[in-house]
Protein backbone atom coordinates (compact mmCIF):
# COMPACT_ATOMS: atom_id res chain seq x y z
CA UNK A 1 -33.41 -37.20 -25.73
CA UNK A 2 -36.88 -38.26 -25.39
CA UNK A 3 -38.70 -41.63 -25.66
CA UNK A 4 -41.63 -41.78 -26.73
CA UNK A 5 -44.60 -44.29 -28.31
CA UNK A 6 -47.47 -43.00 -30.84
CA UNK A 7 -50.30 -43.54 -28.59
CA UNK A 8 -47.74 -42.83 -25.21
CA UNK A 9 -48.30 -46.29 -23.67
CA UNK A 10 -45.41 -47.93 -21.97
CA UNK A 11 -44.39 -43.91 -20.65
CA UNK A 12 -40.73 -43.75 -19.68
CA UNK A 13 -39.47 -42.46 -16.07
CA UNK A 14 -39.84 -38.54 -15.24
CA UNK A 15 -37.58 -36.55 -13.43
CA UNK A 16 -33.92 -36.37 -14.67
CA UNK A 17 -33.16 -39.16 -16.57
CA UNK A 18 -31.80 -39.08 -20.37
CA UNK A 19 -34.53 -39.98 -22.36
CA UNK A 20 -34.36 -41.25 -26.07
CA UNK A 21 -36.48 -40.30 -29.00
CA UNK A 22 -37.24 -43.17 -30.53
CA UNK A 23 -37.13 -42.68 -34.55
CA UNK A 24 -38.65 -44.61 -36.88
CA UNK A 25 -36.37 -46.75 -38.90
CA UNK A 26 -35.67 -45.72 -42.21
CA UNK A 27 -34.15 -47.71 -45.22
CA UNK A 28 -32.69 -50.68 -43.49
CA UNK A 29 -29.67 -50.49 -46.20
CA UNK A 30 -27.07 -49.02 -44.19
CA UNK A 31 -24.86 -50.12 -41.23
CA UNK A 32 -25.85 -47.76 -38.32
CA UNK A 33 -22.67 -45.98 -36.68
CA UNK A 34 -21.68 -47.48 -33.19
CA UNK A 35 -22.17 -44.15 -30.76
CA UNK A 36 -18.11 -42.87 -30.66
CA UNK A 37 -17.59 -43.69 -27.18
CA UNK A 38 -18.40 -47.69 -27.55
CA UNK A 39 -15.78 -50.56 -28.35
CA UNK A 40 -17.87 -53.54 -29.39
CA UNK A 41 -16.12 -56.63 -30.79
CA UNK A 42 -18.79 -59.25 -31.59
CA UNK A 43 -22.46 -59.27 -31.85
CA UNK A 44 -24.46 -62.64 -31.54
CA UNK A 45 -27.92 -62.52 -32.59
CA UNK A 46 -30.41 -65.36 -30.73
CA UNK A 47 -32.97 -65.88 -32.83
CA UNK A 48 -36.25 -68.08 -32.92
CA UNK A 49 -39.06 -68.82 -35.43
CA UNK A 50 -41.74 -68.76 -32.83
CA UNK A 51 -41.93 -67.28 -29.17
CA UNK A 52 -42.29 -69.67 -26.00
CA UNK A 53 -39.03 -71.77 -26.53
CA UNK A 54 -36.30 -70.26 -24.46
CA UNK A 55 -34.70 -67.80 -26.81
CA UNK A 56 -33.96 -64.67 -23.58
CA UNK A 57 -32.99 -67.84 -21.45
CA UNK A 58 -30.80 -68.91 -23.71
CA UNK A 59 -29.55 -65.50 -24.44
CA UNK A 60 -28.95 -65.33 -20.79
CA UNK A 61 -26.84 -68.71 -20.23
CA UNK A 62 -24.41 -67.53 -23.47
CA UNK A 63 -23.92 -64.30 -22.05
CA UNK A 64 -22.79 -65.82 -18.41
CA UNK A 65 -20.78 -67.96 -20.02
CA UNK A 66 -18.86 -66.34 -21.96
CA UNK A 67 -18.43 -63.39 -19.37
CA UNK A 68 -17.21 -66.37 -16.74
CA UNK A 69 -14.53 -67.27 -19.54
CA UNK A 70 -13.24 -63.80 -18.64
CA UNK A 71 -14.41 -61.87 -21.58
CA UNK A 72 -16.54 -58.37 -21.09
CA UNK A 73 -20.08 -59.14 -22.18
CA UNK A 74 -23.52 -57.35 -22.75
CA UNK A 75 -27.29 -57.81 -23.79
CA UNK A 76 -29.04 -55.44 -26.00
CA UNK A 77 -33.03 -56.76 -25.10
CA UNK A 78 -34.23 -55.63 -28.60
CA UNK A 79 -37.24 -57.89 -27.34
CA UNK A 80 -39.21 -54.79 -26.80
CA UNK A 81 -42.76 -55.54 -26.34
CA UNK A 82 -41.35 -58.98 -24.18
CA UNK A 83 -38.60 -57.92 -22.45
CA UNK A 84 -37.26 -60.55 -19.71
CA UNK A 85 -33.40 -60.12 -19.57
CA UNK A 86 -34.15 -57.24 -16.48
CA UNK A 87 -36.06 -59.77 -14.80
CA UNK A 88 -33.28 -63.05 -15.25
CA UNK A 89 -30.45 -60.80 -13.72
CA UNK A 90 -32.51 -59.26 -11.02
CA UNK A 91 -31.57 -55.22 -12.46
CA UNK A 92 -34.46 -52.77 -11.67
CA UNK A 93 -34.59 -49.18 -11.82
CA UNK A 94 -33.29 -46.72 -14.22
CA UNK A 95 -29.70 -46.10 -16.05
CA UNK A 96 -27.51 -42.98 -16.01
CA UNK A 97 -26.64 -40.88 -19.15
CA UNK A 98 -25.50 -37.65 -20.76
CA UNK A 99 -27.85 -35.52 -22.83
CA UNK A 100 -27.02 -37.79 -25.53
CA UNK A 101 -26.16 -40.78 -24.73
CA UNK A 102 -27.20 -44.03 -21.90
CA UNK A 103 -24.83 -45.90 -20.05
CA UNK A 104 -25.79 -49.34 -19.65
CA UNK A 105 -26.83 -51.67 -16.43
CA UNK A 106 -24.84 -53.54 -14.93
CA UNK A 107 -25.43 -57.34 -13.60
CA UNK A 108 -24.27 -58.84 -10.21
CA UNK A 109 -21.14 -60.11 -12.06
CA UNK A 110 -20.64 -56.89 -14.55
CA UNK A 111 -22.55 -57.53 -18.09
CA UNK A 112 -23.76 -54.73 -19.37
CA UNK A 113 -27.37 -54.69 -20.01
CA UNK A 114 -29.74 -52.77 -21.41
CA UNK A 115 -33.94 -53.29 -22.04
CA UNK A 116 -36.75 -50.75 -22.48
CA UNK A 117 -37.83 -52.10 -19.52
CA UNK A 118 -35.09 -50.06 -17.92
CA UNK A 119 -36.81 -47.12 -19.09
CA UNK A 120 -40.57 -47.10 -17.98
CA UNK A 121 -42.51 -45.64 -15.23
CA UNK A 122 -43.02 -49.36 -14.29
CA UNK A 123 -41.89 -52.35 -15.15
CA UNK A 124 -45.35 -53.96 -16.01
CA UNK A 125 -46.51 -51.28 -18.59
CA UNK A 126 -47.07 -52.45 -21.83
CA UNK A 127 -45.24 -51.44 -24.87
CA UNK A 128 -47.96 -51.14 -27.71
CA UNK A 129 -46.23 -49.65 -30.40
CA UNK A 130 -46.08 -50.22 -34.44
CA UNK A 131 -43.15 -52.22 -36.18
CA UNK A 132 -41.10 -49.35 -37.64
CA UNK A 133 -40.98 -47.39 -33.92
CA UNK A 134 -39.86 -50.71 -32.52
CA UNK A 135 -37.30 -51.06 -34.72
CA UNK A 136 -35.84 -47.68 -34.23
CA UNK A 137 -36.28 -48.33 -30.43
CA UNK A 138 -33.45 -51.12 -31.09
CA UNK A 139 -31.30 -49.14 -33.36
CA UNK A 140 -30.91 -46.39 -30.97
CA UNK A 141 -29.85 -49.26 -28.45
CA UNK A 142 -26.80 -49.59 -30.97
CA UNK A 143 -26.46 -45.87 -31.46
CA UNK A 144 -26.97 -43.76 -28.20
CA UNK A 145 -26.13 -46.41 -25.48
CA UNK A 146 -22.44 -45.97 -24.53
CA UNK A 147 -21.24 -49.54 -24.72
CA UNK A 148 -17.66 -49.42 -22.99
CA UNK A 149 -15.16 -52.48 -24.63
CA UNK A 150 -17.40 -55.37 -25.02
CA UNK A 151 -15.86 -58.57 -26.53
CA UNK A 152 -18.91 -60.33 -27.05
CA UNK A 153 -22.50 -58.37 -27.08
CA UNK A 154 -25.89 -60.72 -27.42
CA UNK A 155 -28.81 -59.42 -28.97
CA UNK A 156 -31.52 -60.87 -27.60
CA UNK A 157 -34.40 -60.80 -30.82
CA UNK A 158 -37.82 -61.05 -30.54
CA UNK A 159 -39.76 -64.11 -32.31
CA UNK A 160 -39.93 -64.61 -35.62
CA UNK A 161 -38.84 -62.83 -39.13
CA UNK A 162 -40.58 -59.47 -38.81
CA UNK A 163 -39.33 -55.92 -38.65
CA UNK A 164 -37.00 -55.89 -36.33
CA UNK A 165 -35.23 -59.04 -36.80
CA UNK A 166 -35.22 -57.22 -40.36
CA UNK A 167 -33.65 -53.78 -38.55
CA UNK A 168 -31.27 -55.56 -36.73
CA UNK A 169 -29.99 -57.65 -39.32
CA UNK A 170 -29.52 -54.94 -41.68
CA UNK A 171 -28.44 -51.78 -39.38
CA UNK A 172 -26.28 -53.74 -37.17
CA UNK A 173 -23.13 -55.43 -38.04
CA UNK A 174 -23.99 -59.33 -37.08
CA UNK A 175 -20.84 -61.64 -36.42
CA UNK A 176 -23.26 -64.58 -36.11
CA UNK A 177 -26.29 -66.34 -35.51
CA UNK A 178 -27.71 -68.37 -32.54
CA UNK A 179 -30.94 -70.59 -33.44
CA UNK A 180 -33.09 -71.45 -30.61
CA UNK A 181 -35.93 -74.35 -30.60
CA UNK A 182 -37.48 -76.68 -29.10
CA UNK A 183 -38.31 -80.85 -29.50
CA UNK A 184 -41.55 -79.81 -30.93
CA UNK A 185 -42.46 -81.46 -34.60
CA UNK A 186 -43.95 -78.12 -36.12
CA UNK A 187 -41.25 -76.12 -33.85
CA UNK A 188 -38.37 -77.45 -35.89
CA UNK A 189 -40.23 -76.99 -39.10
CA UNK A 190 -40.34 -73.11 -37.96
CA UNK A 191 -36.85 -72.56 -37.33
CA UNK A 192 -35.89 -73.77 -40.59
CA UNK A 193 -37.57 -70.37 -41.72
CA UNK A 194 -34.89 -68.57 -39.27
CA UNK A 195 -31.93 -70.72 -40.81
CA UNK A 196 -33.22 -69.47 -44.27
CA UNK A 197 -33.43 -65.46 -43.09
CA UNK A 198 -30.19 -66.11 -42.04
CA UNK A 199 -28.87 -67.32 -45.18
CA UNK A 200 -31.02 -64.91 -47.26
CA UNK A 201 -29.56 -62.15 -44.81
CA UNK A 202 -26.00 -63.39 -45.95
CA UNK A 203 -25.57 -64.25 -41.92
CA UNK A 204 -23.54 -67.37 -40.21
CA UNK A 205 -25.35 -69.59 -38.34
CA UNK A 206 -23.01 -70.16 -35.02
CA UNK A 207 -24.91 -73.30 -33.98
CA UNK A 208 -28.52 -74.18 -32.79
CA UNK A 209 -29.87 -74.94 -29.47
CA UNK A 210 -32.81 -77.41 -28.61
CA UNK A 211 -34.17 -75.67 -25.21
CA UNK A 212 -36.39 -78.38 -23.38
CA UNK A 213 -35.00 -81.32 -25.39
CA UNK A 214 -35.14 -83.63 -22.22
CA UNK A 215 -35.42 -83.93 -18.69
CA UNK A 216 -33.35 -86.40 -16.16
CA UNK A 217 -35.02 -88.69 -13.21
CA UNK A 218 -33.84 -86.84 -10.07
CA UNK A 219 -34.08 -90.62 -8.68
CA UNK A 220 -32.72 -92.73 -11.51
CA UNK A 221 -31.02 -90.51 -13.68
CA UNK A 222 -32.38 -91.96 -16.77
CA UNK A 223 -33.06 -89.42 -19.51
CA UNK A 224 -36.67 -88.34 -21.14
CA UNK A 225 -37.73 -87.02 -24.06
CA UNK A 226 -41.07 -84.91 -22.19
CA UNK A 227 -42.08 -82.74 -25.42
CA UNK A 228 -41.67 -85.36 -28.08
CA UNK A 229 -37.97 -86.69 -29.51
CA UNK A 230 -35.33 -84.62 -31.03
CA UNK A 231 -35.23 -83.77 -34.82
CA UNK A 232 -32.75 -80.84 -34.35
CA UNK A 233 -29.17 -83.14 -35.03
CA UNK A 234 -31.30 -83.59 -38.42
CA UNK A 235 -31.65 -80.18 -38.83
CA UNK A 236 -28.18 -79.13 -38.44
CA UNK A 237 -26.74 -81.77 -40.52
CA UNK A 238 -28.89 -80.63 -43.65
CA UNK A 239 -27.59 -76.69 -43.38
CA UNK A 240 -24.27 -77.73 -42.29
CA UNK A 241 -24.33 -76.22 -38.80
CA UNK A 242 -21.60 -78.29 -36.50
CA UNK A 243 -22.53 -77.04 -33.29
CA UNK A 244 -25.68 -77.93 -31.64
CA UNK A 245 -26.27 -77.93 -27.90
CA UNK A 246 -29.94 -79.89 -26.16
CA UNK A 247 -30.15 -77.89 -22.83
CA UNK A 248 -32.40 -79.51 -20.43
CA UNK A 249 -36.24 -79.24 -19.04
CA UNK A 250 -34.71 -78.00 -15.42
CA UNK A 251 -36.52 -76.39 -12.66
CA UNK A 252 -33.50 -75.25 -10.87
CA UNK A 253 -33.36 -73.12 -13.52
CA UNK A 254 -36.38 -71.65 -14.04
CA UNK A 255 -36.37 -70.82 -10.29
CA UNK A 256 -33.05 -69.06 -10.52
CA UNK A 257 -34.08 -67.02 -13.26
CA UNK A 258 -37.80 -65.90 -11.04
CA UNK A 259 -35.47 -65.17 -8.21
CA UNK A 260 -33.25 -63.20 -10.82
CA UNK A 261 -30.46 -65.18 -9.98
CA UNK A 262 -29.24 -66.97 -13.50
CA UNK A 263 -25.61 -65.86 -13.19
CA UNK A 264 -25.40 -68.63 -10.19
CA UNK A 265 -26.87 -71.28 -13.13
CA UNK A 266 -23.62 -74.17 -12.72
CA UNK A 267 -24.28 -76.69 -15.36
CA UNK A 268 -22.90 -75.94 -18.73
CA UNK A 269 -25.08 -77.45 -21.21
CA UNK A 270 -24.41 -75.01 -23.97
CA UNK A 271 -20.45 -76.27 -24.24
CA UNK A 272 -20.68 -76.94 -27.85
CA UNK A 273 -22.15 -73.33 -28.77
CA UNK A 274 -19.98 -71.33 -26.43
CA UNK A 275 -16.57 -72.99 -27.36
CA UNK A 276 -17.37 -71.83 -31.22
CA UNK A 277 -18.07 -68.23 -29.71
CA UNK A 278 -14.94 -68.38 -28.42
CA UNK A 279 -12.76 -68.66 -31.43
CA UNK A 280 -14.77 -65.94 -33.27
CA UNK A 281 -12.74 -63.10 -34.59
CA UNK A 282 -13.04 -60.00 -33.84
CA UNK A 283 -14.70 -57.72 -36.52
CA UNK A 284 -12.90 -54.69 -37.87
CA UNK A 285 -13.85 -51.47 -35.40
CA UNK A 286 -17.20 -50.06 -35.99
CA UNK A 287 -16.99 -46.75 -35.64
């Protein structure tokens, strides 16, 4: 398989690894098959209005969580022309396949990831592709990666309400719906335009998370409210979403995740959105 842009920026590693051909989405009506060999149970889409307010972090944190309540876990990056999951886990270099078909990578603690990043020359070429060949880019993430038994898979999404949120909303079987914003006034008027898609889209909304929503005195201990005060309890209350989770401003964090190290993240701010992932059902097999 071959991957491969229209003007042949972002090139993909030579030499003998699987490549895809990347196909440009058609229709958007159908349910895309699950490739034969995969066993996936759950997908989560994280979702944003707008870009800058956590939304791969947050992907991140859900996904370590719910792998360190014991359940096999994996992120599908369908962030394509932003892709940071590689880069949070610390996985470089290139995954192994049939002619067919890609296996996923693997984190320090065994989720199964997978990014285009994974499959360029280098991991700082740009992807500058249209819409429609980024969307089939992510649908062949669901169709020719060989995801083994996953309980819970996250898709990170890339910001906003355009093609591929579209793609991946209508190709892809979505359990539910994670909302990420942040304290920002005219941020939580954008991600009611997310909570609409979703209902538009026929989609639950699992819960919402406020990324930033405060910071704590390292000497005190007293809370504060750095980028403005909360609106997001409002929010939920008027679309009737009951779990909502305010993870903090932290700079442990965002070093962990620079040093690629996010799986040793301790605190467990996102309580209230993981303990409704974990009563999810299972949906019927996919394939």
């Amino acid at each position: 398989m071959k991957l491969m842009s229209e003007n042949q920026t972002g090139t993909p590693a030579n030499g003998e690894l699987p490549k895809i051909t990347i196909k440009r989405a058609q229709g958007y009506t159908d349910k895309e098959k699950l490739n034969e060999l995969s066993r996936v149970k759950r997908v989560i889409g994280v979702v944003s209005g707008k870009g800058g307010v956590g939304k791969s972090l947050v992907t991140s944190l859900l996904a370590v969580n719910t792998n360190e309540h014991g359940f096999k876990t994996a992120i599908m990056d369908a962030d394509i022309t932003g892709p940071s999951i590689p880069r949070a886990f610390g996985v470089h270099g290139h995954p192994e396949g049939t002619e067919t078909s890609l296996f996923p990578m693997k984190s320090k603690n065994g989720i199964d990831l997978m990014s285009i990043n994974f499959l360029l020359d280098s991991e700082t070429d740009p992807v500058i592709w249209r819409g429609p060949v980024i969307a089939g880019a992510v649908t062949q993430f669901w169709t020719d990666v060989i995801w083994e038994d996953e309980e819970y898979m996250f898709i990170d999404m890339p910001p906003g309400t355009g093609d591929v949120a579209l793609t991946v909303f209508q190709s892809i079987p979505i359990s539910g719906l994670v909302v990420v914003t942040s304290p920002q006034e005219l941020v939580s008027m954008i991600v009611e335009k997310a909570v609409k898609m979703a209902e538009k889209m026929n989609i639950p909304i699992i819960g919402i998370v406020e990324n930033m929503s405060y910071t704590v005195c390292p000497h005190c201990g007293e809370k504060y409210s750095i980028f403005g005060e909360s609106h997001i309890d409002e929010i939920a209350e008027k679309y009737g979403i009951r779990a909502v989770a305010k993870l903090p401003f932290d700079p442990e964090l965002a070093s962990l995740v620079d040093r690629g190290e996010i799986e040793t993240y301790v605190h467990d701010c996102l309580h209230p959105i993981v303990k409704q992932l974990l009563f999810m059902e299972p949906m019927p097999p996919m394939n």
